[in-house]
PDB file of N, CA and C in Angstrom:
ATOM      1  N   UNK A   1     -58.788  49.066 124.908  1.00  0.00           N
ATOM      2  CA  UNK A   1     -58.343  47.699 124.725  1.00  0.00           C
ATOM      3  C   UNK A   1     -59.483  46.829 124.191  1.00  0.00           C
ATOM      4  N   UNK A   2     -60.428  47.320 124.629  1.00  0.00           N
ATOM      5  CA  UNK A   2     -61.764  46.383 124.358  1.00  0.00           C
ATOM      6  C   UNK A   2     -62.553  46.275 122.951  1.00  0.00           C
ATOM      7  N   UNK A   3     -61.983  47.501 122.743  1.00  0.00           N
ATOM      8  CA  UNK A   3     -62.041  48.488 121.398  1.00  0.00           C
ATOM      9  C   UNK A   3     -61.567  47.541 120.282  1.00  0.00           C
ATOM     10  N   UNK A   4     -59.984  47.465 120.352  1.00  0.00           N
ATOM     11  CA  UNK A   4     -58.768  46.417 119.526  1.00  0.00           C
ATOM     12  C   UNK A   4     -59.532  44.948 119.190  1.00  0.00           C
ATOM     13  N   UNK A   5     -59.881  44.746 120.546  1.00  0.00           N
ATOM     14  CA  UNK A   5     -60.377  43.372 120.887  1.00  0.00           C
ATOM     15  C   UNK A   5     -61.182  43.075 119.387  1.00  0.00           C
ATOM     16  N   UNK A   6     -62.442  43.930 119.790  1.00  0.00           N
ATOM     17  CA  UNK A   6     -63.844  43.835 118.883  1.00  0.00           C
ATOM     18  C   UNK A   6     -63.034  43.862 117.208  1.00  0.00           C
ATOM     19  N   UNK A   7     -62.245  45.025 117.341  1.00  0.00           N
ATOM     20  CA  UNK A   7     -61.616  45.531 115.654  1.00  0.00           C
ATOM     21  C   UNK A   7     -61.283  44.160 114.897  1.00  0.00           C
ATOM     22  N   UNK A   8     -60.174  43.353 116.039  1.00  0.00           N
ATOM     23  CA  UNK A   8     -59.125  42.599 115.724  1.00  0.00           C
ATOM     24  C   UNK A   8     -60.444  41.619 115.239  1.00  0.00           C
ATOM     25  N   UNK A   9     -61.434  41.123 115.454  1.00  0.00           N
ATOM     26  CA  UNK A   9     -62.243  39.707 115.808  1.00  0.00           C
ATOM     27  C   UNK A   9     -62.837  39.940 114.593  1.00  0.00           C
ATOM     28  N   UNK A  10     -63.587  41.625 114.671  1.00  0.00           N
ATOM     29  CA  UNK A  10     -64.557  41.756 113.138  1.00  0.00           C
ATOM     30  C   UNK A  10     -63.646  41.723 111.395  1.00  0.00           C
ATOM     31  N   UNK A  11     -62.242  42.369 112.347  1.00  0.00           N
ATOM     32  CA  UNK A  11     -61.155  41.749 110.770  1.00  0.00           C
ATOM     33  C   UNK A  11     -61.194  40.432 110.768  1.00  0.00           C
ATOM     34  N   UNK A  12     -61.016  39.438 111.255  1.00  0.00           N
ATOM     35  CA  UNK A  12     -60.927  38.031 111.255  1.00  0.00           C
ATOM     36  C   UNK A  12     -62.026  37.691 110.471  1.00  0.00           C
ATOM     37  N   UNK A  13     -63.158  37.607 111.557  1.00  0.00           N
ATOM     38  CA  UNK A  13     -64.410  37.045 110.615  1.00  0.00           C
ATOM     39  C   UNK A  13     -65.082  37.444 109.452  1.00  0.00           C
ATOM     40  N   UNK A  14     -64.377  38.867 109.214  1.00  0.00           N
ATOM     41  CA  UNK A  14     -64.601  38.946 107.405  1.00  0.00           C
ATOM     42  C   UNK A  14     -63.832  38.149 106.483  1.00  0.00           C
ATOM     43  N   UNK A  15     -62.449  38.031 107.375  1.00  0.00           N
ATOM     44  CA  UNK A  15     -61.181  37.788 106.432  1.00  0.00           C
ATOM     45  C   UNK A  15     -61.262  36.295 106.188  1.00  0.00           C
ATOM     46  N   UNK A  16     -62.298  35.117 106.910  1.00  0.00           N
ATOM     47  CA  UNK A  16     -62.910  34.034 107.517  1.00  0.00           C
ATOM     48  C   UNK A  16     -63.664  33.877 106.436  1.00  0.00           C
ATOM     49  N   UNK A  17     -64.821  34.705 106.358  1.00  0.00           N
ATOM     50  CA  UNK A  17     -66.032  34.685 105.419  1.00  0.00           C
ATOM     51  C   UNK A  17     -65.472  34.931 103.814  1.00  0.00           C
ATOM     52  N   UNK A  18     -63.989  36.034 103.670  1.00  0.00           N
ATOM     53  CA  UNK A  18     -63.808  36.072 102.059  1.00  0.00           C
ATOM     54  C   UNK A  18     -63.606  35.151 101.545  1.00  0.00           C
ATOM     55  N   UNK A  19     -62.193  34.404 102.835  1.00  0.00           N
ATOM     56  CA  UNK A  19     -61.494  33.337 102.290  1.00  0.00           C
ATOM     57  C   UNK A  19     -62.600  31.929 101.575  1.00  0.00           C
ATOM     58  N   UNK A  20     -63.392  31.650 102.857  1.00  0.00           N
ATOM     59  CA  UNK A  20     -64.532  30.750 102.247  1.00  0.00           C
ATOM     60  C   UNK A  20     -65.383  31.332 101.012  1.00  0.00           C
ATOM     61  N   UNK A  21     -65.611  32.171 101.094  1.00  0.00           N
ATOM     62  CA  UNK A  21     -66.518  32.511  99.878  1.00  0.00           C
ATOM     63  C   UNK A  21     -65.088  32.167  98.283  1.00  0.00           C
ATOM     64  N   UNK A  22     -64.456  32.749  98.570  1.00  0.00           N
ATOM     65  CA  UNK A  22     -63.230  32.507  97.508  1.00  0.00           C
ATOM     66  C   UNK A  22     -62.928  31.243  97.115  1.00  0.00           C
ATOM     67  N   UNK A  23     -63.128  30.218  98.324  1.00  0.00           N
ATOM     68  CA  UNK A  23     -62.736  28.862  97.881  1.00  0.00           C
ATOM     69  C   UNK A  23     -64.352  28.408  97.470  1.00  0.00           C
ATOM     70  N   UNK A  24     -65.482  28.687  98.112  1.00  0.00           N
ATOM     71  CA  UNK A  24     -66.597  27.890  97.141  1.00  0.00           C
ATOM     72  C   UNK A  24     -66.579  27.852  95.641  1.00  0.00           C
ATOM     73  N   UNK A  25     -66.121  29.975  95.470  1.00  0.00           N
ATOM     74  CA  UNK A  25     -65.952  30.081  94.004  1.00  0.00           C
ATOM     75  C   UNK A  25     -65.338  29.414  93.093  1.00  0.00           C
ATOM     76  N   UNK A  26     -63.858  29.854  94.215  1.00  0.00           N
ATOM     77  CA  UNK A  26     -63.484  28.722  93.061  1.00  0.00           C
ATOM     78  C   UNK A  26     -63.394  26.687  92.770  1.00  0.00           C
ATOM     79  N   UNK A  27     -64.105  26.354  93.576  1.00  0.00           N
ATOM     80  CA  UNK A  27     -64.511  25.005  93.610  1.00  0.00           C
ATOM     81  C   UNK A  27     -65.720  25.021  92.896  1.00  0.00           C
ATOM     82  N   UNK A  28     -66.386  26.106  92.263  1.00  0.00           N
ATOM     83  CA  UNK A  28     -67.910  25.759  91.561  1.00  0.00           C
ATOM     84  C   UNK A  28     -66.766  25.383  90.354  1.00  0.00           C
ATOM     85  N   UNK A  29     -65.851  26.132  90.082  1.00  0.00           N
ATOM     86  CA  UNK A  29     -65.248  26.425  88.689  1.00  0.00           C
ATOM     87  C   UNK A  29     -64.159  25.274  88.051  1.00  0.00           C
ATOM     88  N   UNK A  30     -63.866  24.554  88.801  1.00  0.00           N
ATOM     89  CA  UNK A  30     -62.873  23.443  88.626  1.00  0.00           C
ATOM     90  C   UNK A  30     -63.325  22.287  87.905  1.00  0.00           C
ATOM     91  N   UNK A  31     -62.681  21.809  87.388  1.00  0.00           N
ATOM     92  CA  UNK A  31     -62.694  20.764  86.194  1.00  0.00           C
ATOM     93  C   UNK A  31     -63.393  19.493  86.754  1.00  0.00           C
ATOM     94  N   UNK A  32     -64.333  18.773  86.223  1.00  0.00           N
ATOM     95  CA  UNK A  32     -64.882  18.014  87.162  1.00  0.00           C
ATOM     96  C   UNK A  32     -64.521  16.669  87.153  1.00  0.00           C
ATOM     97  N   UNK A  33     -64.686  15.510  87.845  1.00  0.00           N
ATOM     98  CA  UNK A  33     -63.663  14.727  86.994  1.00  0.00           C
ATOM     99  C   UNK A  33     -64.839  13.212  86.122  1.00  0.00           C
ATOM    100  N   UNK A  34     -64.351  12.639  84.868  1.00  0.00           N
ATOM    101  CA  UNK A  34     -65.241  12.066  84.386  1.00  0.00           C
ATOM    102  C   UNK A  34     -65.942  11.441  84.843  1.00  0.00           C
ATOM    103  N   UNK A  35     -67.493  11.679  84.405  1.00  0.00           N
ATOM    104  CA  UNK A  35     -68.200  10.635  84.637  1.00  0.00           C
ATOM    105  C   UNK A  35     -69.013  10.513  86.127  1.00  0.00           C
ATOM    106  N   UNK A  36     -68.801  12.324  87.060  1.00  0.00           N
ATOM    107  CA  UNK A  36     -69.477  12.137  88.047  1.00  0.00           C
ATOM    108  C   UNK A  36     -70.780  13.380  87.700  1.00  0.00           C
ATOM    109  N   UNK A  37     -71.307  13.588  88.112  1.00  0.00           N
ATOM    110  CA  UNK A  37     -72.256  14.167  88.559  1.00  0.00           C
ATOM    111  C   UNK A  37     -73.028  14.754  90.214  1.00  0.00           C
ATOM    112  N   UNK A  38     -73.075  15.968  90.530  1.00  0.00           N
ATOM    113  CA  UNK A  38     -72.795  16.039  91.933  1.00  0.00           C
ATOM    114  C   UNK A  38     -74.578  16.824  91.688  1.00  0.00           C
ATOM    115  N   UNK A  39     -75.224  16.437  92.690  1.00  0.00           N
ATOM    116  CA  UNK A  39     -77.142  16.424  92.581  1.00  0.00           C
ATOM    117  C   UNK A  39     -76.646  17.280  94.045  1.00  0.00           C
ATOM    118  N   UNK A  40     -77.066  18.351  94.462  1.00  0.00           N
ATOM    119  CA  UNK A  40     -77.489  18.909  95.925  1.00  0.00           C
ATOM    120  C   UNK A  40     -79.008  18.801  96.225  1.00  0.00           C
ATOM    121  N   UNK A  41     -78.850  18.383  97.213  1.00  0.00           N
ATOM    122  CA  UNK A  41     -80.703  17.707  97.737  1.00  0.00           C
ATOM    123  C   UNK A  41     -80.924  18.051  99.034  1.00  0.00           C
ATOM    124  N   UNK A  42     -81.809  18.461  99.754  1.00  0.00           N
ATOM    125  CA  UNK A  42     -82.077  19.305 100.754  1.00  0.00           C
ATOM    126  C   UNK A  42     -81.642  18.288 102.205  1.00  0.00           C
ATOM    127  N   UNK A  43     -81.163  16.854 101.835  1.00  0.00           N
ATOM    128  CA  UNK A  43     -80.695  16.203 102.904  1.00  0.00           C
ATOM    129  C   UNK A  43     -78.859  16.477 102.739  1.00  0.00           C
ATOM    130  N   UNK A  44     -78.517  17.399 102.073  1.00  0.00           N
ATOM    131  CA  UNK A  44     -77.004  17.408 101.338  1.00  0.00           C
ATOM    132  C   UNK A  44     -76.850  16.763 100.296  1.00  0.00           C
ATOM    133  N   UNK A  45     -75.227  16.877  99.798  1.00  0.00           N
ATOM    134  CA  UNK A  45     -74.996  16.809  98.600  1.00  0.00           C
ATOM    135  C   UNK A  45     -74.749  15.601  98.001  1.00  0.00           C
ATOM    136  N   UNK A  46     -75.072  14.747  96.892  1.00  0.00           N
ATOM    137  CA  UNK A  46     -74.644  13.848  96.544  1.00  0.00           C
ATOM    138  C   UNK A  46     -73.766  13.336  95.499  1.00  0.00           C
ATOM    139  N   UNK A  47     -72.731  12.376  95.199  1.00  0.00           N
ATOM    140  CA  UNK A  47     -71.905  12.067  94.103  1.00  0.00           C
ATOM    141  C   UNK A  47     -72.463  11.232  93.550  1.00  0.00           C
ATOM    142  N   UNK A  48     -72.562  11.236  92.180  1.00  0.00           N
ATOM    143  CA  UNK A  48     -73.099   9.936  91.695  1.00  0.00           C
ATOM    144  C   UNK A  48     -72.041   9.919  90.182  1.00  0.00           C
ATOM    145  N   UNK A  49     -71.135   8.756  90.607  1.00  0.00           N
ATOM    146  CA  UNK A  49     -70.365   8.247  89.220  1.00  0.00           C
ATOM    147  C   UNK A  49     -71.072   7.484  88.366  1.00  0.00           C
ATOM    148  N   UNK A  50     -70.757   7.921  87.280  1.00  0.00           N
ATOM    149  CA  UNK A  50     -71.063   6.756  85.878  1.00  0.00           C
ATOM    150  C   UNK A  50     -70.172   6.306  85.353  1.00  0.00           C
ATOM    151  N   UNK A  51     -70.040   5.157  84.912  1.00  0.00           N
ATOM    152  CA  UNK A  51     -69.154   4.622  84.031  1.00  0.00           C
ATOM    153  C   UNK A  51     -69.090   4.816  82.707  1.00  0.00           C
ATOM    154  N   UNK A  52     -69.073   4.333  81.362  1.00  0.00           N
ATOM    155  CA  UNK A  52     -68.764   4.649  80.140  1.00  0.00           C
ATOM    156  C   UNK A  52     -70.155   4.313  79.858  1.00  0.00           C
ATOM    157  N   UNK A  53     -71.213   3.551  79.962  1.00  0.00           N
ATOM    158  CA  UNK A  53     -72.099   3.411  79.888  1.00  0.00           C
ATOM    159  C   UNK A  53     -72.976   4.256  80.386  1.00  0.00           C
ATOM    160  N   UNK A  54     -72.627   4.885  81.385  1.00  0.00           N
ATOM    161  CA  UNK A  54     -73.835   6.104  81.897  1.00  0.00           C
ATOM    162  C   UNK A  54     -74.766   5.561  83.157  1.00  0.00           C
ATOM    163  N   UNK A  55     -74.194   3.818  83.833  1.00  0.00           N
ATOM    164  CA  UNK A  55     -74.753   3.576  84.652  1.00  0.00           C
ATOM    165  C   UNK A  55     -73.828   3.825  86.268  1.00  0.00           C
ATOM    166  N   UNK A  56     -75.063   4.039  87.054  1.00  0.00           N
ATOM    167  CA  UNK A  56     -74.303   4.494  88.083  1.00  0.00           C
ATOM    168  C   UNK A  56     -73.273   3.384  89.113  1.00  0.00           C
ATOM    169  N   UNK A  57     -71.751   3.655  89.562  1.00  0.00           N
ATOM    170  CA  UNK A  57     -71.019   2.744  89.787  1.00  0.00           C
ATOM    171  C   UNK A  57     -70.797   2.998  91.164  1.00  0.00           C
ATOM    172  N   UNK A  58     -70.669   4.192  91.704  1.00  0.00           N
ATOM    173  CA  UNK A  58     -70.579   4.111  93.326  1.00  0.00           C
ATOM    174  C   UNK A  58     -71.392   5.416  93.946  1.00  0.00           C
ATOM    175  N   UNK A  59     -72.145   5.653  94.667  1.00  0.00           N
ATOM    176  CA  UNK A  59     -72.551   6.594  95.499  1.00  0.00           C
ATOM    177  C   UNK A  59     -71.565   7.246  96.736  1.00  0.00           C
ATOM    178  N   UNK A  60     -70.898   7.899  96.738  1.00  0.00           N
ATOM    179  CA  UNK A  60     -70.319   9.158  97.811  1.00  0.00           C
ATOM    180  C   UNK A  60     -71.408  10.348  98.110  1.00  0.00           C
ATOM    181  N   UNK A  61     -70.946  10.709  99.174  1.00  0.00           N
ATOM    182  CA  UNK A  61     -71.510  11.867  99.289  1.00  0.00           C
ATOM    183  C   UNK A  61     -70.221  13.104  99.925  1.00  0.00           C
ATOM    184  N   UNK A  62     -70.634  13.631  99.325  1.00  0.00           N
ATOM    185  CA  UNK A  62     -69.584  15.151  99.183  1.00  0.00           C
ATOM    186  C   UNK A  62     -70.608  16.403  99.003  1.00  0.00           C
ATOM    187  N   UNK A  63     -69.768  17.907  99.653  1.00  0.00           N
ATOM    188  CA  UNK A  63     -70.457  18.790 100.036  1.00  0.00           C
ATOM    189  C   UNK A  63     -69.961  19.544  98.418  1.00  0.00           C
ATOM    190  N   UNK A  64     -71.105  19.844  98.200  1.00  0.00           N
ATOM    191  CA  UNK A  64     -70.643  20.635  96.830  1.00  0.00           C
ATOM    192  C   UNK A  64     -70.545  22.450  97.125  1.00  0.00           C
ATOM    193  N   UNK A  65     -69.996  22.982  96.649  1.00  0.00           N
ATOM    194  CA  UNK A  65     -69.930  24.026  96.981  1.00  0.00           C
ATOM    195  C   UNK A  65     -71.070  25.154  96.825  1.00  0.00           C
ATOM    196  N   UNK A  66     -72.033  25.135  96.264  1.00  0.00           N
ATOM    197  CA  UNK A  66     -73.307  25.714  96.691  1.00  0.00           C
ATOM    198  C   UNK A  66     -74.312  25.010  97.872  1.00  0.00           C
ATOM    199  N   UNK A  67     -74.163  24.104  98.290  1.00  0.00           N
ATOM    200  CA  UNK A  67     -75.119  23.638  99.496  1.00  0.00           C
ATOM    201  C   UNK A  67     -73.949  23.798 100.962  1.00  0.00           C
ATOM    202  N   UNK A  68     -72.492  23.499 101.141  1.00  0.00           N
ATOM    203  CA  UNK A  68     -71.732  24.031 101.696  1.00  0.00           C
ATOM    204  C   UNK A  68     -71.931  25.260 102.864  1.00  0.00           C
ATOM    205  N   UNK A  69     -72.033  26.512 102.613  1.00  0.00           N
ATOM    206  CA  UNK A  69     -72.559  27.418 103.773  1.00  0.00           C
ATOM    207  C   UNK A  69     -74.036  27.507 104.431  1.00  0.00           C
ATOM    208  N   UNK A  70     -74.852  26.459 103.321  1.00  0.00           N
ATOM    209  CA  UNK A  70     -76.131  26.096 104.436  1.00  0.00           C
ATOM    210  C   UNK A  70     -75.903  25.177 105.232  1.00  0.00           C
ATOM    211  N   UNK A  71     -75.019  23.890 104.398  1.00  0.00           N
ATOM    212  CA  UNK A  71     -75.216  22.688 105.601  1.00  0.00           C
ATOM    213  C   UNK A  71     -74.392  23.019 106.741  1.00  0.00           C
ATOM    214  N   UNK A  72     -73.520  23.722 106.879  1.00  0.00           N
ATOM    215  CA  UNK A  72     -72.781  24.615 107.835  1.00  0.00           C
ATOM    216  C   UNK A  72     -73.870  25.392 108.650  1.00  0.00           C
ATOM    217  N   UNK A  73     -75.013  25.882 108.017  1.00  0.00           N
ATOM    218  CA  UNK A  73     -75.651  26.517 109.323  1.00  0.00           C
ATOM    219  C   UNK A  73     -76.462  25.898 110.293  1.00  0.00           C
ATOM    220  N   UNK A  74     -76.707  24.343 109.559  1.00  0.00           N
ATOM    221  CA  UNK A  74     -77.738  23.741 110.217  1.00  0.00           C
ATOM    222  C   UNK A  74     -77.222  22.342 111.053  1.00  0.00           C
ATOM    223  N   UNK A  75     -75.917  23.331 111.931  1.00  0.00           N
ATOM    224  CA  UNK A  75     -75.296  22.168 112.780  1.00  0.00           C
ATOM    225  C   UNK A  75     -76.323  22.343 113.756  1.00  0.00           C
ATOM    226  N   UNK A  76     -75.982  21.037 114.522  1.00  0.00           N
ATOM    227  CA  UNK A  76     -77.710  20.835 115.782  1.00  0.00           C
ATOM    228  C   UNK A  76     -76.679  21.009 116.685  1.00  0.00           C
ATOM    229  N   UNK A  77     -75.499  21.730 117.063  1.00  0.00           N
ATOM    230  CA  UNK A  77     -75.007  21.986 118.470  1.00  0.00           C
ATOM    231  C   UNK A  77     -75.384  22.844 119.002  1.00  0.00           C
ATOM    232  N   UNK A  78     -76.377  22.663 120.432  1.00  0.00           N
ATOM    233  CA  UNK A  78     -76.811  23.460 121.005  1.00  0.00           C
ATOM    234  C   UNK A  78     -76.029  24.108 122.234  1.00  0.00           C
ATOM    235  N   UNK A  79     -75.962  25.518 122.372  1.00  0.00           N
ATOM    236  CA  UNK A  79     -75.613  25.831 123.738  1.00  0.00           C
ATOM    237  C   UNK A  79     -76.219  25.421 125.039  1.00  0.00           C
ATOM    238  N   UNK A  80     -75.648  25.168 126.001  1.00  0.00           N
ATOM    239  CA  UNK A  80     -76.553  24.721 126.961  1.00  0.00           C
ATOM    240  C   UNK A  80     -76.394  26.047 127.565  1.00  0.00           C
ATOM    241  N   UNK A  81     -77.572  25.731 128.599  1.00  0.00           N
ATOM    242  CA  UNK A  81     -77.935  27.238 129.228  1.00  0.00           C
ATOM    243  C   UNK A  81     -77.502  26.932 130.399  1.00  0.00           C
ATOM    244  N   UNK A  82     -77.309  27.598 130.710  1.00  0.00           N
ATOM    245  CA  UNK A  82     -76.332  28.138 131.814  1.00  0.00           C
ATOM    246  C   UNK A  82     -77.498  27.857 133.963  1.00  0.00           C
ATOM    247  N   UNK A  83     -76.793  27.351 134.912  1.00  0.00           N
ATOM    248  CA  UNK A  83     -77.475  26.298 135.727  1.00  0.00           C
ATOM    249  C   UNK A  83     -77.583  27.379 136.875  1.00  0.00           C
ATOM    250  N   UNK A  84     -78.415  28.124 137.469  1.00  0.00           N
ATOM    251  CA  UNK A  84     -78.586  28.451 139.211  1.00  0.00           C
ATOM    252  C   UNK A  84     -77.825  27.747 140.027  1.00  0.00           C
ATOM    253  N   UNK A  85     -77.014  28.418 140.586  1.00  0.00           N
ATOM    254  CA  UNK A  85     -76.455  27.561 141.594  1.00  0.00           C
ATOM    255  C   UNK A  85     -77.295  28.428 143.227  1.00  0.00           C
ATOM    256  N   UNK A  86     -77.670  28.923 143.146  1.00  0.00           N
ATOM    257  CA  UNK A  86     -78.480  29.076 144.223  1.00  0.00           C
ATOM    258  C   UNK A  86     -79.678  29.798 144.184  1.00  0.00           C
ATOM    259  N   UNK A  87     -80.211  30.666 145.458  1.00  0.00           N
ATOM    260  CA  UNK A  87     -81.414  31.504 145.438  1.00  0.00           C
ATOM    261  C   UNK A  87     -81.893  32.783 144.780  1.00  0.00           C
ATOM    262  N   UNK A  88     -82.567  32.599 144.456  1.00  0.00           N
ATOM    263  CA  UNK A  88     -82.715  34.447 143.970  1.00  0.00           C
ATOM    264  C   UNK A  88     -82.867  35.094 145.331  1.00  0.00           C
ATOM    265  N   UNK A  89     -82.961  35.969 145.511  1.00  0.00           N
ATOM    266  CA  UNK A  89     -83.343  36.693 146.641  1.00  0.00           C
ATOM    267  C   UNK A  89     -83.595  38.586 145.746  1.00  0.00           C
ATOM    268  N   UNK A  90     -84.692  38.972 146.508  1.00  0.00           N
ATOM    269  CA  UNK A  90     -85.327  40.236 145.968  1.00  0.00           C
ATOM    270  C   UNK A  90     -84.513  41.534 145.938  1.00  0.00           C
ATOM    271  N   UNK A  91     -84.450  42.575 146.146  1.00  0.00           N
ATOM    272  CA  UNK A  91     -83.187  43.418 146.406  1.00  0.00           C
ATOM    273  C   UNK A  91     -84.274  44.659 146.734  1.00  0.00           C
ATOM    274  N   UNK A  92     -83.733  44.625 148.138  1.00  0.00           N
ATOM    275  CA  UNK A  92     -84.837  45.917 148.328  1.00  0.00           C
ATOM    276  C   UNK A  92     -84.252  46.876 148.458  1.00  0.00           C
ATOM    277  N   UNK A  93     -84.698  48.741 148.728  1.00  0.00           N
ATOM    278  CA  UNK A  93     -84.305  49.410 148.876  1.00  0.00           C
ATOM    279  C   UNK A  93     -84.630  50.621 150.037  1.00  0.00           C
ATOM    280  N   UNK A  94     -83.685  51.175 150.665  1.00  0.00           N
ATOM    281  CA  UNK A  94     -84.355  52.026 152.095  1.00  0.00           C
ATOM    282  C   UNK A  94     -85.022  52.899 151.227  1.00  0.00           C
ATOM    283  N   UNK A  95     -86.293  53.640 151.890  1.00  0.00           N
ATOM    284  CA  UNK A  95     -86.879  54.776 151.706  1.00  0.00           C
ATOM    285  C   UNK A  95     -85.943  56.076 152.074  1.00  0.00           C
ATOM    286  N   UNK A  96     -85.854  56.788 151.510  1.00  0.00           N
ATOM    287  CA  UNK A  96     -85.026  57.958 151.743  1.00  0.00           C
ATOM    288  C   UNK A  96     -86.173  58.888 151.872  1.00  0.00           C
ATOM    289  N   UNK A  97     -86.038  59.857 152.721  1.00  0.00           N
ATOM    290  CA  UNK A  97     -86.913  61.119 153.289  1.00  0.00           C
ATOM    291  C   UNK A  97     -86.306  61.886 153.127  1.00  0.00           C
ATOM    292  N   UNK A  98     -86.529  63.151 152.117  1.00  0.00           N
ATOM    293  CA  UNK A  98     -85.481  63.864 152.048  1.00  0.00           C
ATOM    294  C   UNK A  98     -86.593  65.067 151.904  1.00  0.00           C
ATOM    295  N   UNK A  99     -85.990  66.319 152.850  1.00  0.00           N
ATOM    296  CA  UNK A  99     -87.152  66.860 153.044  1.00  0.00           C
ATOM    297  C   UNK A  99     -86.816  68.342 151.864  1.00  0.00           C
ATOM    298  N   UNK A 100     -88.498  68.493 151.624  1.00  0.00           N
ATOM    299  CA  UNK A 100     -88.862  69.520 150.541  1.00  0.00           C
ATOM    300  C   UNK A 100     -88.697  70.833 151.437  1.00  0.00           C
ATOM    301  N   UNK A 101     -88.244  71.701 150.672  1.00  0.00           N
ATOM    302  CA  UNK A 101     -88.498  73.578 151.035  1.00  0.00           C
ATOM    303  C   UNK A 101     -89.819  73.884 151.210  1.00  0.00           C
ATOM    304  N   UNK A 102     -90.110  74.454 151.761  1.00  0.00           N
ATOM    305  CA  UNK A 102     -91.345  75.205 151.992  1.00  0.00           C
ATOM    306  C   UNK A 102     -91.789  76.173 150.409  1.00  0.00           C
ATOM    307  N   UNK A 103     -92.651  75.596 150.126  1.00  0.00           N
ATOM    308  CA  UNK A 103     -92.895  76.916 148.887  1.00  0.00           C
ATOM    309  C   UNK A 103     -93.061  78.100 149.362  1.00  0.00           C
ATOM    310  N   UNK A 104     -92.668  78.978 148.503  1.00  0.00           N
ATOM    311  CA  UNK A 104     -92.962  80.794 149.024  1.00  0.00           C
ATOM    312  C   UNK A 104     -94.252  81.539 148.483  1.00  0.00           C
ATOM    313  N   UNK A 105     -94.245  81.984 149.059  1.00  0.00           N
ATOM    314  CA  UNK A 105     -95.595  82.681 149.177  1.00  0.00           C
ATOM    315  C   UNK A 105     -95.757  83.288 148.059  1.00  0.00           C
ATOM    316  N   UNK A 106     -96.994  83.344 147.152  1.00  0.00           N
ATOM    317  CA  UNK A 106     -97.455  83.989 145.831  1.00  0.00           C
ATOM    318  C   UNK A 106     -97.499  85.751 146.039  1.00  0.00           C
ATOM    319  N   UNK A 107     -96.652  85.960 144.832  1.00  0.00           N
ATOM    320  CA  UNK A 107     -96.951  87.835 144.931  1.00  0.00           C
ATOM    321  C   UNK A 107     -97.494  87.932 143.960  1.00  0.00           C
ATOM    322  N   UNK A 108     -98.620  88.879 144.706  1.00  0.00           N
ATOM    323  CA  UNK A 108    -100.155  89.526 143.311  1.00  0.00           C
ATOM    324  C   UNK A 108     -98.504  90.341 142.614  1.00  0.00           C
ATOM    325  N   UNK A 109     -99.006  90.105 141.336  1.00  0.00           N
ATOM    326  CA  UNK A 109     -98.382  91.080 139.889  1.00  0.00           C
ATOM    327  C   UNK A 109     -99.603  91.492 139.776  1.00  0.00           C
ATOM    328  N   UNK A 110     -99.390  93.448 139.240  1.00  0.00           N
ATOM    329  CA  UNK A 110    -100.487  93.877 138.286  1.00  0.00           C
ATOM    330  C   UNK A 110    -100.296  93.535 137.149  1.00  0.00           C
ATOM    331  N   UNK A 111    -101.250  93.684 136.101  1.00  0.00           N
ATOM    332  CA  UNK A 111    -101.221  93.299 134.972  1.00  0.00           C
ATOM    333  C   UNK A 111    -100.451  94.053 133.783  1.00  0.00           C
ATOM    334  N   UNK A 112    -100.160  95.025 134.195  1.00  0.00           N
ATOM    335  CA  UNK A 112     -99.046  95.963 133.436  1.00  0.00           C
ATOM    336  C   UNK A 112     -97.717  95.775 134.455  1.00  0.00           C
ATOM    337  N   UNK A 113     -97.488  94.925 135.274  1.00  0.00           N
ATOM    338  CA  UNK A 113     -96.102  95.436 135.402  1.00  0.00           C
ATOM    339  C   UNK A 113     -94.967  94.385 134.577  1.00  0.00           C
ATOM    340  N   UNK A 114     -93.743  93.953 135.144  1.00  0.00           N
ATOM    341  CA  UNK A 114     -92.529  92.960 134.366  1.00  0.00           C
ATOM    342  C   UNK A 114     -93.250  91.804 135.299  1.00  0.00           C
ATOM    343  N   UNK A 115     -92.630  90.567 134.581  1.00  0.00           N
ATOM    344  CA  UNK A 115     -92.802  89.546 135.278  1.00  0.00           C
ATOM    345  C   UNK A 115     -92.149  89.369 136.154  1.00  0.00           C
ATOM    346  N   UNK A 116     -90.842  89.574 136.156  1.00  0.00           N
ATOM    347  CA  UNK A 116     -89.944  89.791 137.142  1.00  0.00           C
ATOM    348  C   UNK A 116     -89.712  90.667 137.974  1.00  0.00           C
ATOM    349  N   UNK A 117     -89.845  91.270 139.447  1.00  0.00           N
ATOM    350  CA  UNK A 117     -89.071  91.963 139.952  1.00  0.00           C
ATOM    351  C   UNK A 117     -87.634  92.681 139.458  1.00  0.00           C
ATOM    352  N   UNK A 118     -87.381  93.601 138.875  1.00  0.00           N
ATOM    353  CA  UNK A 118     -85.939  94.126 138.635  1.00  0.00           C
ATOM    354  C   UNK A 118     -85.471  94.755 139.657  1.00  0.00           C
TER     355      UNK A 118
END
């Protein structure tokens, strides 16, 4: 089940990531409309209209689609961390005595015989 879980989530967030990547694309590619000009600047993106003259008539700001998945990464929401609600306490453990066999006694081998007893 846990398995599905993970499958189902990692299809999503690709299917998440194409869709956006598909719409930046095609928002680089769209017709622009007269007389603006869109500047991306490391504080985000800016609009700047001109009129027929070429002077500037209103300032917007809009996310253009190449600065878009950065200014998305650099949201300041932080997780908060998580609060003790009480003591630690140590975790000890009994000694267990668990008793060894007696080793057995060494048998001289000659030097020509098996290592083993057969």
């Amino acid at each position: 089940m846990r398995a599905l879980i993970r499958s189902l989530f990692l299809i999503g967030l690709v299917l998440g990531f194409v869709t956006g990547s598909v719409a930046m694309a095609s928002a680089h590619y769209q017709m622009r409309g007269a007389g603006q000009i869109v500047v991306c600047t490391g504080f985000g993106a800016t609009t700047i209209t001109l009129d027929a003259d070429g002077n500037p008539v209103d300032d917007k700001r809009i996310l253009c689609p190449e600065c878009t998945p950065a200014l998305a990464a650099l949201t300041e929401t932080a997780t908060p961390l998580p609060v003790l609600t009480g003591t630690l306490t140590p975790v000890t453990y009994a000694r267990r005595d668990i008793p060894m066999p007696a080793p057995e006694a060494p048998v001289h081998r000659h030097s020509r015989a098996p290592p083993v007893p057969v």
